[in-house]
N, C-alpha and C. Protein backbone atom coordinates (compact mmCIF):
# COMPACT_ATOMS: atom_id res chain seq x y z
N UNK A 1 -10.28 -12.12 4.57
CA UNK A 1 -10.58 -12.74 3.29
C UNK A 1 -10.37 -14.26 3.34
N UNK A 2 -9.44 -15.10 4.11
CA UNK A 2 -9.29 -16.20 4.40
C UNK A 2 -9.58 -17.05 5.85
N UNK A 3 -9.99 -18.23 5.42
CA UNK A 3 -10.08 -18.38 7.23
C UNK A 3 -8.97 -18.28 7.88
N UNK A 4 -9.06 -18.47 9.35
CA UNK A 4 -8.09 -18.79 10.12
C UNK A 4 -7.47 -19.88 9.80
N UNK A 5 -8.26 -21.16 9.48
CA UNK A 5 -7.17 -22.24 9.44
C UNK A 5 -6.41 -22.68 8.23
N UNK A 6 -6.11 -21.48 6.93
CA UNK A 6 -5.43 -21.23 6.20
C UNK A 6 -3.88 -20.82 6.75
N UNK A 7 -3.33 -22.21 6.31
CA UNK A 7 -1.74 -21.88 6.53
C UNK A 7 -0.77 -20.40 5.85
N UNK A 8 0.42 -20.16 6.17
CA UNK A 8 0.58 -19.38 5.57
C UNK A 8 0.88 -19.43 3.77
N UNK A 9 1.62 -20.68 3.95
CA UNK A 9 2.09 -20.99 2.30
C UNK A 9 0.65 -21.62 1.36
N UNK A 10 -0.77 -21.87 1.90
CA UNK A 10 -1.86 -21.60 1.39
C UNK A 10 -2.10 -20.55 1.01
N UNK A 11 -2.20 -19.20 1.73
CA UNK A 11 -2.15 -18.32 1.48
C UNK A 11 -1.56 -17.31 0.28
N UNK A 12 -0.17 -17.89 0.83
CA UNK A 12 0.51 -17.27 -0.45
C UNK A 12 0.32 -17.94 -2.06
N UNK A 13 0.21 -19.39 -1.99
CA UNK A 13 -0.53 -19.72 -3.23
C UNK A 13 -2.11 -19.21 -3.67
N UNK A 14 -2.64 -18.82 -2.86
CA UNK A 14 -4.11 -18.10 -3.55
C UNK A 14 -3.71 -16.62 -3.81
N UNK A 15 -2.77 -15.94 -3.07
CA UNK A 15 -2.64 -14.60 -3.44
C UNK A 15 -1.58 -14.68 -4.93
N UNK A 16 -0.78 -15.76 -4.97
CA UNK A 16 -0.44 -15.92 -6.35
C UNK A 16 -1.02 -15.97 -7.14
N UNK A 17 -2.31 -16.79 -6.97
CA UNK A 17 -3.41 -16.97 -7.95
C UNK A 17 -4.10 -15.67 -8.67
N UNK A 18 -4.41 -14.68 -7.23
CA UNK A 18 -5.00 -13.76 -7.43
C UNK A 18 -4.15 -12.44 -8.51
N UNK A 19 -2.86 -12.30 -7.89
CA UNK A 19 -1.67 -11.73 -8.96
C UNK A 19 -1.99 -12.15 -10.34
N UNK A 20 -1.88 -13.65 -10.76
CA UNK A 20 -1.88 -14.14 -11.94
C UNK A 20 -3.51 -13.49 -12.68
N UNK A 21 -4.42 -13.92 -11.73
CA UNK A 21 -6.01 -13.49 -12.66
C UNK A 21 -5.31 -12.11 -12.73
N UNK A 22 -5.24 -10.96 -12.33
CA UNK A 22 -4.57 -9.75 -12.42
C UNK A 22 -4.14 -9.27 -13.97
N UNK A 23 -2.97 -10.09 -14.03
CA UNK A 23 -2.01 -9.98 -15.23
C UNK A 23 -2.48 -10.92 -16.34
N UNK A 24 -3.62 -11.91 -15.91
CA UNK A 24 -4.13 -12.58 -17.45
C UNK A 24 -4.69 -11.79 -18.26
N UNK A 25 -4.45 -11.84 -19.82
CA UNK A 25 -4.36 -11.26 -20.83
C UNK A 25 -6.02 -11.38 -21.78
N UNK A 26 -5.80 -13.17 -21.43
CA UNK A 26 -7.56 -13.52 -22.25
C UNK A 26 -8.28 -14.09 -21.22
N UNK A 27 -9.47 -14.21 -21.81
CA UNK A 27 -10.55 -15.21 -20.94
C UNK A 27 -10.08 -16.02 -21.00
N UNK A 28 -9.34 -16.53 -20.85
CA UNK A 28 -8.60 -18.74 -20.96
C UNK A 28 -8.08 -18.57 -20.24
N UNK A 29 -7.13 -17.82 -20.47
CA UNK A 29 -6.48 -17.40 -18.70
C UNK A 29 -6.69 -17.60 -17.71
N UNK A 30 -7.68 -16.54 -17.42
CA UNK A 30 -8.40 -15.95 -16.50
C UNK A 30 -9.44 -17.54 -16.19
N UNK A 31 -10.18 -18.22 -17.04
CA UNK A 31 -11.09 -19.24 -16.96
C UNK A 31 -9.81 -20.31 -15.98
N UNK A 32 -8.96 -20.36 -16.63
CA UNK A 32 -8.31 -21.43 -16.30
C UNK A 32 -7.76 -21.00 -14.86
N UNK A 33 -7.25 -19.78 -14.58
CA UNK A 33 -7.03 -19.23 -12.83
C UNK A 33 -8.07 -19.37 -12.25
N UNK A 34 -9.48 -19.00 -12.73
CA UNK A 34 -10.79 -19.16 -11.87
C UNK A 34 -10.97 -21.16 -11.42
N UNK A 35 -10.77 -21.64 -12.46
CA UNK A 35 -10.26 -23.32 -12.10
C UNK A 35 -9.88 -23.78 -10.79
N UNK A 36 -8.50 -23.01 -10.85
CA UNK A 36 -7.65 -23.54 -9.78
C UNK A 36 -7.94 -22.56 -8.39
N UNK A 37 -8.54 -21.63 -8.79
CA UNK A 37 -9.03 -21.03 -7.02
C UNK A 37 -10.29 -22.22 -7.07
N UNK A 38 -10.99 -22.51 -7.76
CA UNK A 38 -12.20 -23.31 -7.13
C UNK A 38 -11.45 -24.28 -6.83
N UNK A 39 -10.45 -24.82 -7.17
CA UNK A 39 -10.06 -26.18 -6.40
C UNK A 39 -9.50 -25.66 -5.09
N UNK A 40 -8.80 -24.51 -5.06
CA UNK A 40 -8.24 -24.28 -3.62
C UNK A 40 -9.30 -23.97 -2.89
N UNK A 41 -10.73 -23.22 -2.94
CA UNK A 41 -11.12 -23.24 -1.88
C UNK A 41 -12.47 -24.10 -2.17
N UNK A 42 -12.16 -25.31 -2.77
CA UNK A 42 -13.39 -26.58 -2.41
C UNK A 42 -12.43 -27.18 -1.42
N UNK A 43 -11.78 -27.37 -0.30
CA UNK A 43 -11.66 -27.46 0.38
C UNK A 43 -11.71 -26.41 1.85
N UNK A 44 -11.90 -25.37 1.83
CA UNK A 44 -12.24 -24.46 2.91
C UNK A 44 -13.18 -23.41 2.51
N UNK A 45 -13.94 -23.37 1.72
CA UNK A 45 -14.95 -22.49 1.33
C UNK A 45 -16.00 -22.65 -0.10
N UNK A 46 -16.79 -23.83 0.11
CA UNK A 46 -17.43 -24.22 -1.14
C UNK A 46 -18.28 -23.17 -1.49
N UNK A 47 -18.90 -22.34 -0.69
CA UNK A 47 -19.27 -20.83 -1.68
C UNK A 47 -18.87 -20.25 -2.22
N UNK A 48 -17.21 -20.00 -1.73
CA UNK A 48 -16.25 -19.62 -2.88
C UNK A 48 -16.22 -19.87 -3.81
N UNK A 49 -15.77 -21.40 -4.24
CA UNK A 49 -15.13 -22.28 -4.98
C UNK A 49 -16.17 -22.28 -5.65
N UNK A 50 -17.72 -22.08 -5.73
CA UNK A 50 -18.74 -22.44 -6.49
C UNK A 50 -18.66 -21.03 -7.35
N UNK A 51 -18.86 -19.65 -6.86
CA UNK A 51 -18.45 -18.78 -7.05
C UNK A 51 -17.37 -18.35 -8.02
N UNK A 52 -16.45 -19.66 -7.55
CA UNK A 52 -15.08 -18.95 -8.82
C UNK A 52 -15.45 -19.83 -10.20
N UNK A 53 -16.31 -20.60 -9.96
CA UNK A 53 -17.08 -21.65 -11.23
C UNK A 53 -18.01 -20.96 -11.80
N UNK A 54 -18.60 -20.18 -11.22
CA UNK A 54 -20.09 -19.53 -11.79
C UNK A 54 -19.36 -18.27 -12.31
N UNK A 55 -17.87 -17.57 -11.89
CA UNK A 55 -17.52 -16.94 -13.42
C UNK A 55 -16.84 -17.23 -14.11
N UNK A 56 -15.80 -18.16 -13.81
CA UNK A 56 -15.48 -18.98 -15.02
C UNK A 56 -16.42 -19.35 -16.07
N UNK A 57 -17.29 -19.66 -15.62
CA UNK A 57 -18.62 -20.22 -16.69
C UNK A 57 -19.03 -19.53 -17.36
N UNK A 58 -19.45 -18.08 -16.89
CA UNK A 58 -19.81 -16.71 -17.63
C UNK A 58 -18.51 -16.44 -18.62
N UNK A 59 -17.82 -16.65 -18.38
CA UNK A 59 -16.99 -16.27 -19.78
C UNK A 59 -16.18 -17.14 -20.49
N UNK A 60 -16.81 -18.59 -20.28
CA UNK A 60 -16.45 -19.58 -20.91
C UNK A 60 -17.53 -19.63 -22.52
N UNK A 61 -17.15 -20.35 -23.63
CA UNK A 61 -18.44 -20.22 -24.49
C UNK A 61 -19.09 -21.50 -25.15
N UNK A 62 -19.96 -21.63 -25.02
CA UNK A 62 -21.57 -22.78 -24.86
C UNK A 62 -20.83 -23.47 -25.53
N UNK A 63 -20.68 -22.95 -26.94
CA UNK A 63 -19.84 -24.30 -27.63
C UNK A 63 -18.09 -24.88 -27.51
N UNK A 64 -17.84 -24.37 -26.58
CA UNK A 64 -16.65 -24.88 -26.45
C UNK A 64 -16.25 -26.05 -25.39
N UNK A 65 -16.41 -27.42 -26.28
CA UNK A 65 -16.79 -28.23 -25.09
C UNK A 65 -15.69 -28.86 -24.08
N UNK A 66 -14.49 -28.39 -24.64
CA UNK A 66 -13.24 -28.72 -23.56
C UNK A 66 -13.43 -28.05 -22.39
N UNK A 67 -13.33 -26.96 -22.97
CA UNK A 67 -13.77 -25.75 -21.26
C UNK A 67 -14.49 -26.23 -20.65
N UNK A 68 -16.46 -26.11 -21.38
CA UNK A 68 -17.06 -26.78 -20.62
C UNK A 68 -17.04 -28.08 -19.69
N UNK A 69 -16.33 -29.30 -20.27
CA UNK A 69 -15.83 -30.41 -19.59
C UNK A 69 -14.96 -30.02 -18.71
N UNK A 70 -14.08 -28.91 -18.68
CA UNK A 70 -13.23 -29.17 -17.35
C UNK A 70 -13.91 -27.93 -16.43
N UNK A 71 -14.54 -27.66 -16.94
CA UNK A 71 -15.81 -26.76 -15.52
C UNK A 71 -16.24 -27.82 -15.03
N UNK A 72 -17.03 -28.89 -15.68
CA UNK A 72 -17.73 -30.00 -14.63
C UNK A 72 -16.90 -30.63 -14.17
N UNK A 73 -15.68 -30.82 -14.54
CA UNK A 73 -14.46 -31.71 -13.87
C UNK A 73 -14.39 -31.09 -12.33
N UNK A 74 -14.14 -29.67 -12.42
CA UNK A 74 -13.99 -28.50 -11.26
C UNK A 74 -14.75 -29.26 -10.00
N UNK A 75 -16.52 -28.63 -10.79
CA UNK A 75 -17.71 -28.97 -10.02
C UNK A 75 -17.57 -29.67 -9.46
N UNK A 76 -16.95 -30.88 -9.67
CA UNK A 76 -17.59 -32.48 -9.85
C UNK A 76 -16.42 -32.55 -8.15
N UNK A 77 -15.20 -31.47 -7.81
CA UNK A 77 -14.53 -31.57 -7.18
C UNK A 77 -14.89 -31.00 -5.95
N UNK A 78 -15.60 -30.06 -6.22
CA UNK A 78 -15.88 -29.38 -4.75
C UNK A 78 -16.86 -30.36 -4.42
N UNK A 79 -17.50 -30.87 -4.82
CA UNK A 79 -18.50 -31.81 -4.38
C UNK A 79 -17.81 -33.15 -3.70
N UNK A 80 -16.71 -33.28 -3.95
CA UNK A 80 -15.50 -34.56 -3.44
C UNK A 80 -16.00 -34.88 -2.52
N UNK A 81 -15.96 -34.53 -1.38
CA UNK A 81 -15.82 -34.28 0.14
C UNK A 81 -17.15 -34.38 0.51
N UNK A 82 -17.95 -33.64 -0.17
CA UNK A 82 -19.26 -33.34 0.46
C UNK A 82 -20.59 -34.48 0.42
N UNK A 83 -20.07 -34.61 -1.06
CA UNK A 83 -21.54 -35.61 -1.80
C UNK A 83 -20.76 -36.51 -2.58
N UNK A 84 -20.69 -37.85 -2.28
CA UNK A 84 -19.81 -38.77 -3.23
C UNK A 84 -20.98 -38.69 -4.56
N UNK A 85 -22.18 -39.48 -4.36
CA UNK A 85 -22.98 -39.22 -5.78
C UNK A 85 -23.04 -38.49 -6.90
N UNK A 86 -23.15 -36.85 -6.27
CA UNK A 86 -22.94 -35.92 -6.86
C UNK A 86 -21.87 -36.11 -7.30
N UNK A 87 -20.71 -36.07 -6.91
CA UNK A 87 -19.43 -36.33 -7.45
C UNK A 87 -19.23 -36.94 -8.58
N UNK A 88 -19.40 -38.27 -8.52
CA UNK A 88 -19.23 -38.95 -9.28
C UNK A 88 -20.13 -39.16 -10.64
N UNK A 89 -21.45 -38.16 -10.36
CA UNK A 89 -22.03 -38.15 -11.65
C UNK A 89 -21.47 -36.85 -12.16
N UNK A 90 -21.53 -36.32 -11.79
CA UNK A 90 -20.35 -34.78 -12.34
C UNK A 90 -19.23 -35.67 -13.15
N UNK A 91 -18.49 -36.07 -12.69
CA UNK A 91 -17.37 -36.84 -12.90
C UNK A 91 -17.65 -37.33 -14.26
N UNK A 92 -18.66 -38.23 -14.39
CA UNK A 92 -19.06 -38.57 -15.41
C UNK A 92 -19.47 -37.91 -16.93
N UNK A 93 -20.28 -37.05 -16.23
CA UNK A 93 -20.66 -35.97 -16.94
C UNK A 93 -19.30 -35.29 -17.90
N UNK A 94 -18.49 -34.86 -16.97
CA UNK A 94 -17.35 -34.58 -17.71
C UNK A 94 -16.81 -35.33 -18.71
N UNK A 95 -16.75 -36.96 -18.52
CA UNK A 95 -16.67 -37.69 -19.45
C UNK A 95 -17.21 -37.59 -20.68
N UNK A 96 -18.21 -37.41 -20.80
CA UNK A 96 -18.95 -37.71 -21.76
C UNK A 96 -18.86 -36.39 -22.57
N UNK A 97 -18.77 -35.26 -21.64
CA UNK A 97 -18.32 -33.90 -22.62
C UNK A 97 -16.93 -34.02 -23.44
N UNK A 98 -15.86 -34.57 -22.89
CA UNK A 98 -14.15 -34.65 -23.00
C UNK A 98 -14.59 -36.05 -23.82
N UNK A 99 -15.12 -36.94 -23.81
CA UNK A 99 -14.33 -38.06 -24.39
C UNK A 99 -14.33 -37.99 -25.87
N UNK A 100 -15.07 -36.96 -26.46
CA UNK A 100 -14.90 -37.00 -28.15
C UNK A 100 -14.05 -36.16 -28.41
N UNK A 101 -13.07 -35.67 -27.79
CA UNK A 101 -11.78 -34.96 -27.78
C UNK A 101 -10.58 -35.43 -27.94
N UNK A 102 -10.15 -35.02 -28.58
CA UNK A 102 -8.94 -35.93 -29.12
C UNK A 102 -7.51 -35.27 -28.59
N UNK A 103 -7.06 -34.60 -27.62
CA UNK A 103 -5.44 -33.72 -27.18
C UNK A 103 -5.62 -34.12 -25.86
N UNK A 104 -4.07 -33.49 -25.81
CA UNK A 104 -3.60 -34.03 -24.22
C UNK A 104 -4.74 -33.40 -23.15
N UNK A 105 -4.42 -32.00 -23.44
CA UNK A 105 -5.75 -31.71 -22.32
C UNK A 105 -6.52 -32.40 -21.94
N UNK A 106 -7.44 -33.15 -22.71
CA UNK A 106 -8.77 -33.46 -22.59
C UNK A 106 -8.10 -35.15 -22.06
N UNK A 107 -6.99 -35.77 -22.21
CA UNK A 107 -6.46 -37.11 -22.06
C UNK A 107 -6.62 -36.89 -20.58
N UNK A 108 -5.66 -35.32 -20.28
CA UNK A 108 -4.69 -35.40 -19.05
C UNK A 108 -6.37 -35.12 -18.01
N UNK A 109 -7.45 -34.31 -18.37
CA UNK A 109 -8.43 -34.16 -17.18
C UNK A 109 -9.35 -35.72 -17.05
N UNK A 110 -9.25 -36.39 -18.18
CA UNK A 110 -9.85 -37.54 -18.52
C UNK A 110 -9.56 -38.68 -17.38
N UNK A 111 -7.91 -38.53 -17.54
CA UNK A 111 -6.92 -39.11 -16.55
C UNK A 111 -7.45 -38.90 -14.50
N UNK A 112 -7.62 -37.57 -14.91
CA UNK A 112 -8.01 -37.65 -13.71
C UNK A 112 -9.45 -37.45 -13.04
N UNK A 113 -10.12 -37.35 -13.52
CA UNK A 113 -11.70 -37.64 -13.51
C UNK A 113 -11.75 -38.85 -13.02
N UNK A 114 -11.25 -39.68 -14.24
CA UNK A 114 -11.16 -41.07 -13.80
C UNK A 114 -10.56 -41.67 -12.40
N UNK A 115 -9.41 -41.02 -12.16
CA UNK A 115 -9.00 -41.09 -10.73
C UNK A 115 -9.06 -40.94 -9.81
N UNK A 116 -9.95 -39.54 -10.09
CA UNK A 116 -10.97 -38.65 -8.43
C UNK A 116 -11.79 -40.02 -8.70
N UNK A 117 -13.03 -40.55 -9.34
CA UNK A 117 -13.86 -41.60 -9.74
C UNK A 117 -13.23 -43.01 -9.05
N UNK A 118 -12.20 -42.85 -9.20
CA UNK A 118 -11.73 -44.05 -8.45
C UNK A 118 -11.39 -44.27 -7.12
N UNK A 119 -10.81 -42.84 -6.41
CA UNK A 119 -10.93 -42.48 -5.25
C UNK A 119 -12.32 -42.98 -4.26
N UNK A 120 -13.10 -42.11 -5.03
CA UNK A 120 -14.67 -42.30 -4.66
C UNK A 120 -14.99 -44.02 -4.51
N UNK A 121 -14.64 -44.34 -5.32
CA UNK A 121 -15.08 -46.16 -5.10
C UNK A 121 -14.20 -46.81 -3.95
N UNK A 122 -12.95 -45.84 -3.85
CA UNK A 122 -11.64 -46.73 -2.63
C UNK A 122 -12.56 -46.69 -1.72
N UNK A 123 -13.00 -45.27 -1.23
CA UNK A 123 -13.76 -44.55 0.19
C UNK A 123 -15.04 -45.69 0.38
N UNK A 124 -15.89 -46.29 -0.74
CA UNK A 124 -16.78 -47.38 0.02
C UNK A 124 -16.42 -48.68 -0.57
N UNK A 125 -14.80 -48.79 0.15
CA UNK A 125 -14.31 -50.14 0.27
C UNK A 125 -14.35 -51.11 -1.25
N UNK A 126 -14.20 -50.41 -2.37
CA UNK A 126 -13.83 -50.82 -3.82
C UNK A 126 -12.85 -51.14 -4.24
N UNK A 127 -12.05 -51.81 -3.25
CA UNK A 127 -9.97 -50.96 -3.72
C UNK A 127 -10.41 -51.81 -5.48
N UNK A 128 -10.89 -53.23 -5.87
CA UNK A 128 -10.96 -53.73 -6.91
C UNK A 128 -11.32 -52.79 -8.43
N UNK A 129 -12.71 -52.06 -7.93
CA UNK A 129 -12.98 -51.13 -8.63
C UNK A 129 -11.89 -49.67 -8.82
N UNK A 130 -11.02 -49.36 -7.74
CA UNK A 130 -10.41 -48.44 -8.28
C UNK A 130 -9.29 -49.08 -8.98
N UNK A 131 -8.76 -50.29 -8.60
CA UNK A 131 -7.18 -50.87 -9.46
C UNK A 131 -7.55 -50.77 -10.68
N UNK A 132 -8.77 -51.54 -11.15
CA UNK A 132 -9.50 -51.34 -12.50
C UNK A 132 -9.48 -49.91 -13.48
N UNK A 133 -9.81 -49.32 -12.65
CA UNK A 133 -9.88 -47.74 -13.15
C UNK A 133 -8.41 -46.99 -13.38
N UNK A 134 -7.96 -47.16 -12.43
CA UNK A 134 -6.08 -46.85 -12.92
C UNK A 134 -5.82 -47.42 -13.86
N UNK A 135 -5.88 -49.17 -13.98
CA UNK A 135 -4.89 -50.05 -15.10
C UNK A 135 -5.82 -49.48 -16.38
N UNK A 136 -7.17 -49.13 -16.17
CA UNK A 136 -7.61 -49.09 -18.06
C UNK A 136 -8.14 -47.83 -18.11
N UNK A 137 -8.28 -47.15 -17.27
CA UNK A 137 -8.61 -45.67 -17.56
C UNK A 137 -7.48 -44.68 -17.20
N UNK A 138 -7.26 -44.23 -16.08
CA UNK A 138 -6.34 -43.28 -15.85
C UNK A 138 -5.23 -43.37 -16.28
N UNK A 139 -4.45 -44.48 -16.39
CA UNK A 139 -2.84 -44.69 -16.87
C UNK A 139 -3.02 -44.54 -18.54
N UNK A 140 -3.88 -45.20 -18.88
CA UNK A 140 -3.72 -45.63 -20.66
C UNK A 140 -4.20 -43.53 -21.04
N UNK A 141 -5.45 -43.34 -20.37
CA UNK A 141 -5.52 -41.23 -21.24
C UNK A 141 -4.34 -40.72 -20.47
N UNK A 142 -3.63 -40.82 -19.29
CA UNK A 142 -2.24 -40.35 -18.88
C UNK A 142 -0.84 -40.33 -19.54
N UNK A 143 -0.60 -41.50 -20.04
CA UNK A 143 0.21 -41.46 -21.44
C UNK A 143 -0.24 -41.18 -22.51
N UNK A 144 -0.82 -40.38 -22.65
CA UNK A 144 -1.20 -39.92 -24.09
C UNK A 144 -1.07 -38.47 -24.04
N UNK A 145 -0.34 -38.07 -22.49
CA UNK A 145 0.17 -36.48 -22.42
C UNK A 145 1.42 -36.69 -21.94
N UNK A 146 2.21 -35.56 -21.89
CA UNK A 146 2.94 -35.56 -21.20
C UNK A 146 3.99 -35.15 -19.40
N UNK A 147 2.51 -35.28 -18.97
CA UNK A 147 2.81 -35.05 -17.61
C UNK A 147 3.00 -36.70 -16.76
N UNK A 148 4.42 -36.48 -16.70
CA UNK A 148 5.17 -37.29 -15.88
C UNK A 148 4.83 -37.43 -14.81
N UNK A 149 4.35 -36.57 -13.85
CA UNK A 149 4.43 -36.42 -12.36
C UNK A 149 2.94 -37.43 -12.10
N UNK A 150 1.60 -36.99 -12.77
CA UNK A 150 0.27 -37.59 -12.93
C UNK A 150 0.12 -39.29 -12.84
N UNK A 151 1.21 -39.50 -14.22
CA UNK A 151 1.85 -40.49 -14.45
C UNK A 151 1.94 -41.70 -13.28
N UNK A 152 3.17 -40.90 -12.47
CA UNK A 152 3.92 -42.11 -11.34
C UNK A 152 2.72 -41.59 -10.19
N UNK A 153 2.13 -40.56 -9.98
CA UNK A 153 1.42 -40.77 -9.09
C UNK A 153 -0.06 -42.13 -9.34
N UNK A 154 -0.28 -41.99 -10.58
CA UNK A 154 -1.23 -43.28 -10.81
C UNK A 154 -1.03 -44.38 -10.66
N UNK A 155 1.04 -44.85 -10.89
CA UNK A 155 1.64 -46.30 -10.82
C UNK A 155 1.65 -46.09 -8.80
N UNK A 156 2.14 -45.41 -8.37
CA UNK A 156 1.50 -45.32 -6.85
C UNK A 156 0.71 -45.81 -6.19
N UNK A 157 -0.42 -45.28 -6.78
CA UNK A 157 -1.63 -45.81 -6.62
C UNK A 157 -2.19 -46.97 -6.92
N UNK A 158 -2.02 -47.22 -7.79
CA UNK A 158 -2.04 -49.08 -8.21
C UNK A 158 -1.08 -49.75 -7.26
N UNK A 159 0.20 -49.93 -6.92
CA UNK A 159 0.92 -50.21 -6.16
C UNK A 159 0.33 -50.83 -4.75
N UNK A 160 0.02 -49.30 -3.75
CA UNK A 160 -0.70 -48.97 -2.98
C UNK A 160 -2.03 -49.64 -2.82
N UNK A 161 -2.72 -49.88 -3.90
CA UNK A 161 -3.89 -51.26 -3.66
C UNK A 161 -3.64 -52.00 -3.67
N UNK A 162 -2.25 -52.00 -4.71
CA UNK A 162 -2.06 -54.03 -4.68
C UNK A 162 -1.09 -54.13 -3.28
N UNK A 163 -0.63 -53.20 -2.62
CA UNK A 163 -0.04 -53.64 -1.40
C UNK A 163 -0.88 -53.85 -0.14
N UNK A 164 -2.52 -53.02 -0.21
CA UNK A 164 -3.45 -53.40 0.66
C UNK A 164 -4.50 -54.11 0.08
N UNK A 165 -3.74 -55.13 -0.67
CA UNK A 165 -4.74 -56.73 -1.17
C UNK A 165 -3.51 -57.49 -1.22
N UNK A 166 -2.31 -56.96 -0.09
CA UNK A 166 -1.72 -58.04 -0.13
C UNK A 166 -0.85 -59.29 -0.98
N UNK A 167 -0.58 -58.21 -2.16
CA UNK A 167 -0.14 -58.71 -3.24
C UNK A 167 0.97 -57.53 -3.70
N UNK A 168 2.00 -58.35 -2.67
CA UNK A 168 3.05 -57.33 -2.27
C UNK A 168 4.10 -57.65 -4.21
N UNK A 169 4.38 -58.95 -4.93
CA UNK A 169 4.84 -58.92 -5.72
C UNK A 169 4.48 -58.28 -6.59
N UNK A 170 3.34 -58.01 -6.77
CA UNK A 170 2.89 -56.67 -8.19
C UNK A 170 2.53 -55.49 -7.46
N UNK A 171 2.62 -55.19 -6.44
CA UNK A 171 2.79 -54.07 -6.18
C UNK A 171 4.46 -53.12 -6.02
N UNK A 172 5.40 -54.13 -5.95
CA UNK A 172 6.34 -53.55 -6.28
C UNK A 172 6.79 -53.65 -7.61
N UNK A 173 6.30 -54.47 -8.30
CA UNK A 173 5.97 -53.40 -10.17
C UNK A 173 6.18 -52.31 -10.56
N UNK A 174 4.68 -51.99 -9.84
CA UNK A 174 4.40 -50.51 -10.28
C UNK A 174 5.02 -49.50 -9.22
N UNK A 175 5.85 -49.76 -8.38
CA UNK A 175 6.26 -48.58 -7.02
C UNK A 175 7.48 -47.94 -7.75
């Protein structure tokens, strides 16, 4: 069921996964476990991972546009690696579903849309365009939830550019 070059403690986090879809109670649940297997295997099995999107989707509903936005958030991920374009118009896409949303949810995937998005611009030599995207997108919908961890990984990241532009005093700011 897994490749070979699935570690063991990979492993045991997808068979957790699989336990959890098991014992979920509603479709949100279950939508939201189908989520996180597509993120685990858009890295070692994008038929999968497309797969665990195409039923999430089936029992997600048309008008519910948070869900829908963080399905294309998903999408927009297995495509990371593969297709920056694609990516990043997915990415977008999600935006535009999430941004008339007003709760943390929709802040905290906002947050990071924006940050996969910024990733994508580091990879063809943007570090400018991604510092941009941390200081006014990802950090400002990141405090507006409360996940801490998201948080310092974004001041990181800003850091981390301003330390490879050489602008070692504001990068220890944000470290």
């Amino acid at each position: 069921i897994y490749p070979t070059a699935i570690s063991s403690q990979e492993k045991t986090y997808a068979d957790s996964l699989y336990l959890q879809l098991h014992k979920a109670g509603t479709d949100k649940e279950k939508v939201e476990i189908y989520f996180l297997l597509s993120d685990f295997y858009s890295y070692i099995d994008t038929t999968k991972a497309f797969a665990m999107l195409d039923t999430a989707k089936s029992m997600i509903d048309r008008k519910d546009k948070l869900y829908q936005g963080i399905l294309t958030f998903y999408k927009a991920g297995v495509y990371f690696d593969l297709n920056i374009e694609k990516s990043q118009e997915l990415y977008m896409q999600a935006e535009n579903i999430l941004k008339d949303i007003s709760t943390p949810i929709s802040y905290e995937y906002r947050a990071r849309l924006w940050n996969n998005y910024g990733v994508l611009e580091q990879t063809n030599d943007k570090q400018g365009a991604f510092l941009d995207i941390l200081l006014n997108k990802s950090i400002p919908f990141i405090q507006k939830t409360n996940n801490i961890s998201l948080h310092a990984s974004y001041l990181t990241n800003v850091s981390l550019v301003l330390y490879k532009q050489k602008d070692y005093a504001k990068a220890i700011d944000y470290s």
